[in-house]
N, C-alpha and C. Protein backbone atom coordinates (compact mmCIF):
# COMPACT_ATOMS: atom_id res chain seq x y z
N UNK A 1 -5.25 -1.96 -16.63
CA UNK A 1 -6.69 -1.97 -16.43
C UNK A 1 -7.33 -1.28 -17.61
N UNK A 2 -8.11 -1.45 -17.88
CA UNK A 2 -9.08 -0.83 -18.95
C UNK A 2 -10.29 0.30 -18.03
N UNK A 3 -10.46 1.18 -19.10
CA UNK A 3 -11.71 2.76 -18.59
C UNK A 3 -12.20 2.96 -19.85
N UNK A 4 -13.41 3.11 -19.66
CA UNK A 4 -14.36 3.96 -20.84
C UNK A 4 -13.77 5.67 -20.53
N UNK A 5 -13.13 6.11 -21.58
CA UNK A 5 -12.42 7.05 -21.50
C UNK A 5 -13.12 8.49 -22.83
N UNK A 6 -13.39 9.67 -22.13
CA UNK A 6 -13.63 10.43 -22.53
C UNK A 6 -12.43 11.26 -23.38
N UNK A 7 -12.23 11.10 -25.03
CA UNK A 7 -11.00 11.56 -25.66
C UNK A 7 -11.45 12.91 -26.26
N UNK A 8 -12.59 13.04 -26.64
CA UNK A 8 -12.70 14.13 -27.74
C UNK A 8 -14.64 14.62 -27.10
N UNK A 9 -14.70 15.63 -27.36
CA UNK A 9 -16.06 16.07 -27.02
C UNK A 9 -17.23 15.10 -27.90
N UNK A 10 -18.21 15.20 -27.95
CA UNK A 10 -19.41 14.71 -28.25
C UNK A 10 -20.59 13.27 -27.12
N UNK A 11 -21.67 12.91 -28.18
CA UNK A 11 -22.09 12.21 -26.90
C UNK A 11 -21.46 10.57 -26.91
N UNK A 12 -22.45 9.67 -26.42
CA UNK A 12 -21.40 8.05 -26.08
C UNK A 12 -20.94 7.43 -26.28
N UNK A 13 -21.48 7.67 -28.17
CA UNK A 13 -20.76 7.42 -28.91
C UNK A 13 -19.15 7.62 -29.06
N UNK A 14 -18.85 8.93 -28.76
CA UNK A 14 -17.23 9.33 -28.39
C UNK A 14 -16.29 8.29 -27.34
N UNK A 15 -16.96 7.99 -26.60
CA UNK A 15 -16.40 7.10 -25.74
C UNK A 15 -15.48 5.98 -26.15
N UNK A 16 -14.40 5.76 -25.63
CA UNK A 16 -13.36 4.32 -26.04
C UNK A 16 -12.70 3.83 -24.66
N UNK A 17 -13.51 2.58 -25.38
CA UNK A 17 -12.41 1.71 -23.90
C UNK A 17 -10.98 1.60 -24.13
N UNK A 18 -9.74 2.20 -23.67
CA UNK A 18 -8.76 1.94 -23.48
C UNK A 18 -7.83 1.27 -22.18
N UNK A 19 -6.93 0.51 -22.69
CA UNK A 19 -6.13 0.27 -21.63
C UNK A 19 -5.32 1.43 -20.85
N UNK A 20 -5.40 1.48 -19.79
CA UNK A 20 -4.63 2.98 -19.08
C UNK A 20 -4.04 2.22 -17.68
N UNK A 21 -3.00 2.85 -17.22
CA UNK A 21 -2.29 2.27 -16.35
C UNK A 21 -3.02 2.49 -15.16
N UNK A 22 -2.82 1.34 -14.30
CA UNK A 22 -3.58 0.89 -12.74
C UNK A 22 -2.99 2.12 -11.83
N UNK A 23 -3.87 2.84 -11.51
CA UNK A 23 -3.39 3.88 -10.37
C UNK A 23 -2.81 3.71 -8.95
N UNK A 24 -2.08 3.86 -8.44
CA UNK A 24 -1.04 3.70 -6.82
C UNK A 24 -2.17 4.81 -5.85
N UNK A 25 -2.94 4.08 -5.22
CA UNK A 25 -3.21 5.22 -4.15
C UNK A 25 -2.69 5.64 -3.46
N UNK A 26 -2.91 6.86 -2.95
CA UNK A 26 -1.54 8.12 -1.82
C UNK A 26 -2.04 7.65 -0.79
N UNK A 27 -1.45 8.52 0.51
CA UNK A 27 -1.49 8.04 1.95
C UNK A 27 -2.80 8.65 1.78
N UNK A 28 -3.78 7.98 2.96
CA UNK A 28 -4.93 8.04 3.18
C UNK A 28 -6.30 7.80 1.68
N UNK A 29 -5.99 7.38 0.89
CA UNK A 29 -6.44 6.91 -0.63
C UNK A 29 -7.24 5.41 -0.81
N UNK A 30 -7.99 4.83 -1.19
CA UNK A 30 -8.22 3.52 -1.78
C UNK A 30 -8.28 3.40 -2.75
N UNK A 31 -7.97 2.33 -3.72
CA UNK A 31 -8.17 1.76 -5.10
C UNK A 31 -9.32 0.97 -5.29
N UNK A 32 -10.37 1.75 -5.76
CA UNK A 32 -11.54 0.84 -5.83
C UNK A 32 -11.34 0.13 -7.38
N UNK A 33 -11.78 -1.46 -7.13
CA UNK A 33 -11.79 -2.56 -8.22
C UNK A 33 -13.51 -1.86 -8.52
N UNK A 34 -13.84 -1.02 -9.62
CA UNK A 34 -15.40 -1.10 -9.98
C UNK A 34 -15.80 -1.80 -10.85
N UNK A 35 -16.94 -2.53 -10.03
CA UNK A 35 -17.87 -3.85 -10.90
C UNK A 35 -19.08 -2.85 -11.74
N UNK A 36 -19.64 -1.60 -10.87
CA UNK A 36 -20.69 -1.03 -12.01
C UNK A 36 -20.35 0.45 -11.56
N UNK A 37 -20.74 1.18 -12.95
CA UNK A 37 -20.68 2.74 -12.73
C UNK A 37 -21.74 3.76 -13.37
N UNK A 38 -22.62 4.14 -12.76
CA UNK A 38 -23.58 5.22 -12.78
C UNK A 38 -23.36 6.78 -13.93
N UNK A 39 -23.73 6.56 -15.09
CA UNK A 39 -23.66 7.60 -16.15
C UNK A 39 -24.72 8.15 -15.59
N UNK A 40 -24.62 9.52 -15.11
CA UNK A 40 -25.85 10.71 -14.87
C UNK A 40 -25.92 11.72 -16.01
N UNK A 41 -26.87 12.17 -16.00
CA UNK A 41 -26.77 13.68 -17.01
C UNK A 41 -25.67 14.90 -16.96
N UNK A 42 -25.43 14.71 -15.47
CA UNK A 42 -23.86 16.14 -15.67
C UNK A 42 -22.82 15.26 -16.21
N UNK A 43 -22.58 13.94 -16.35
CA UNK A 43 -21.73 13.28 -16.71
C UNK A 43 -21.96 13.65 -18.45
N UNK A 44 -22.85 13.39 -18.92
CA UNK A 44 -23.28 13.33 -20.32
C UNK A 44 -23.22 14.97 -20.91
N UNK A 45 -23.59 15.84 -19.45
CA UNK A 45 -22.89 17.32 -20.60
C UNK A 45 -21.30 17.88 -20.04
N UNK A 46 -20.51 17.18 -19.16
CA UNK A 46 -19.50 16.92 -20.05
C UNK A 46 -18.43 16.43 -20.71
N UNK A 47 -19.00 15.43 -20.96
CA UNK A 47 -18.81 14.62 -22.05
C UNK A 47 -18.68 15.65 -23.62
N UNK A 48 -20.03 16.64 -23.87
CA UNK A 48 -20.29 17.01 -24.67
C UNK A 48 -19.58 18.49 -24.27
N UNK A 49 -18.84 18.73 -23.49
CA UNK A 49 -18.05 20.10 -23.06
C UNK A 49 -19.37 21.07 -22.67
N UNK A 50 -20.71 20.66 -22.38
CA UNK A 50 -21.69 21.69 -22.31
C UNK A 50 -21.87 22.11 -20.30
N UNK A 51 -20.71 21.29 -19.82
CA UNK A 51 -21.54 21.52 -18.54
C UNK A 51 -20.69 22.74 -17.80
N UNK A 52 -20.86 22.80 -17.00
CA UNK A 52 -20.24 24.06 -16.51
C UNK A 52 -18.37 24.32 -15.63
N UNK A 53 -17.97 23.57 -15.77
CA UNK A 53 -16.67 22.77 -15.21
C UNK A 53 -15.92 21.97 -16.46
N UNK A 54 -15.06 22.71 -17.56
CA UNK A 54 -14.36 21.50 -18.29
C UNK A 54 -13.49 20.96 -17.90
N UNK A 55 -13.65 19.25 -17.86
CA UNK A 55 -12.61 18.57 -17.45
C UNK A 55 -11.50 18.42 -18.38
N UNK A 56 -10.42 18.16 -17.99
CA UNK A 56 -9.39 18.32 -18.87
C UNK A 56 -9.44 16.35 -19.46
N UNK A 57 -9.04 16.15 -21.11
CA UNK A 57 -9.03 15.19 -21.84
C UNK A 57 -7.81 14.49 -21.35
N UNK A 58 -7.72 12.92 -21.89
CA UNK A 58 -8.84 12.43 -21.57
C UNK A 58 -8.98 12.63 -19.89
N UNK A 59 -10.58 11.80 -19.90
CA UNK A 59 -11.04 11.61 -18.35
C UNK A 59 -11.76 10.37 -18.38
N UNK A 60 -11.88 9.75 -17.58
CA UNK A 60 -13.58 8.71 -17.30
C UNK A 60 -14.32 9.40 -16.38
N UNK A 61 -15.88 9.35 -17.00
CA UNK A 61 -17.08 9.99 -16.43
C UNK A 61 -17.39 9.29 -15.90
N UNK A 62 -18.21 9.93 -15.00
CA UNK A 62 -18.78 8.54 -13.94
C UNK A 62 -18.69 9.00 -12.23
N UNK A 63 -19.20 9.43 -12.00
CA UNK A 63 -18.81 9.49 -10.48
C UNK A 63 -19.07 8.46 -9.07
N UNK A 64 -20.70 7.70 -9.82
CA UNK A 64 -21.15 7.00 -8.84
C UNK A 64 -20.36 5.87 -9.01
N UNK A 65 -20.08 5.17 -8.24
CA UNK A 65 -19.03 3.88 -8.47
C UNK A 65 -19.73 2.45 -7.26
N UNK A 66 -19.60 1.31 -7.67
CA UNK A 66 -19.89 0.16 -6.52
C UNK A 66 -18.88 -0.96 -6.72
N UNK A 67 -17.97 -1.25 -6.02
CA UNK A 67 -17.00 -2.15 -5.95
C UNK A 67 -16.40 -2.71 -4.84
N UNK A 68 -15.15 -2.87 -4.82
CA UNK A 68 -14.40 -3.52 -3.51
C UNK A 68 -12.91 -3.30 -3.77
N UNK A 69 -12.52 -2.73 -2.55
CA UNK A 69 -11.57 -1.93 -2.32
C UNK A 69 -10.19 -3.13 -2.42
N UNK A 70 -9.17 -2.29 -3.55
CA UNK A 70 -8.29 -3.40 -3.86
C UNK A 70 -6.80 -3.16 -3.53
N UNK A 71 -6.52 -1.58 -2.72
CA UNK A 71 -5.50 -1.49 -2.11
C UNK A 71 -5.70 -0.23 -1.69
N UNK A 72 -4.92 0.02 -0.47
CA UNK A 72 -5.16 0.98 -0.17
C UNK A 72 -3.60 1.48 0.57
N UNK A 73 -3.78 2.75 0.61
CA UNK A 73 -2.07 3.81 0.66
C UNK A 73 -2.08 3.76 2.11
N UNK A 74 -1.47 4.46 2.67
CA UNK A 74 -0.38 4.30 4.34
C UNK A 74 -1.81 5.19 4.61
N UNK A 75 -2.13 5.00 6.07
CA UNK A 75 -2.55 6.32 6.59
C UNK A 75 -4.14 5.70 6.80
């Protein structure tokens, strides 16, 4: 699957779509297939390492998500 993937600090420009491997959801988990995803401003500082929580590299930003659920774990 492919993610707009957060590698190195700065703004959206930093961003690269890479191919990254399809995730296995755990018991009680779904695999959402996302058709669109919601960039907010805490997303954008950090991106830029300014927000208050650093996520560890890479990551995909994004929290709001709208799709359809494409497997889901035991439970």
């Amino acid at each position: 699957m492919r993610a707009l993937m957060s590698c190195e600090p700065g703004g959206p420009e930093t961003l690269r779509l890479l191919d990254v491997p399809e995730p296995v959801p755990a018991p009680g988990q779904v695999l959402v297939a996302v058709k669109a995803c919601g960039v907010n401003y805490p997303d954008l500082l950090t991106i830029q390492d300014r927000y208050q929580v650093k996520t560890p590299r890479p990551f995909a930003p994004g929290a709001e998500v709208a799709g359809v659920v494409a497997a889901a774990g035991e439970g």
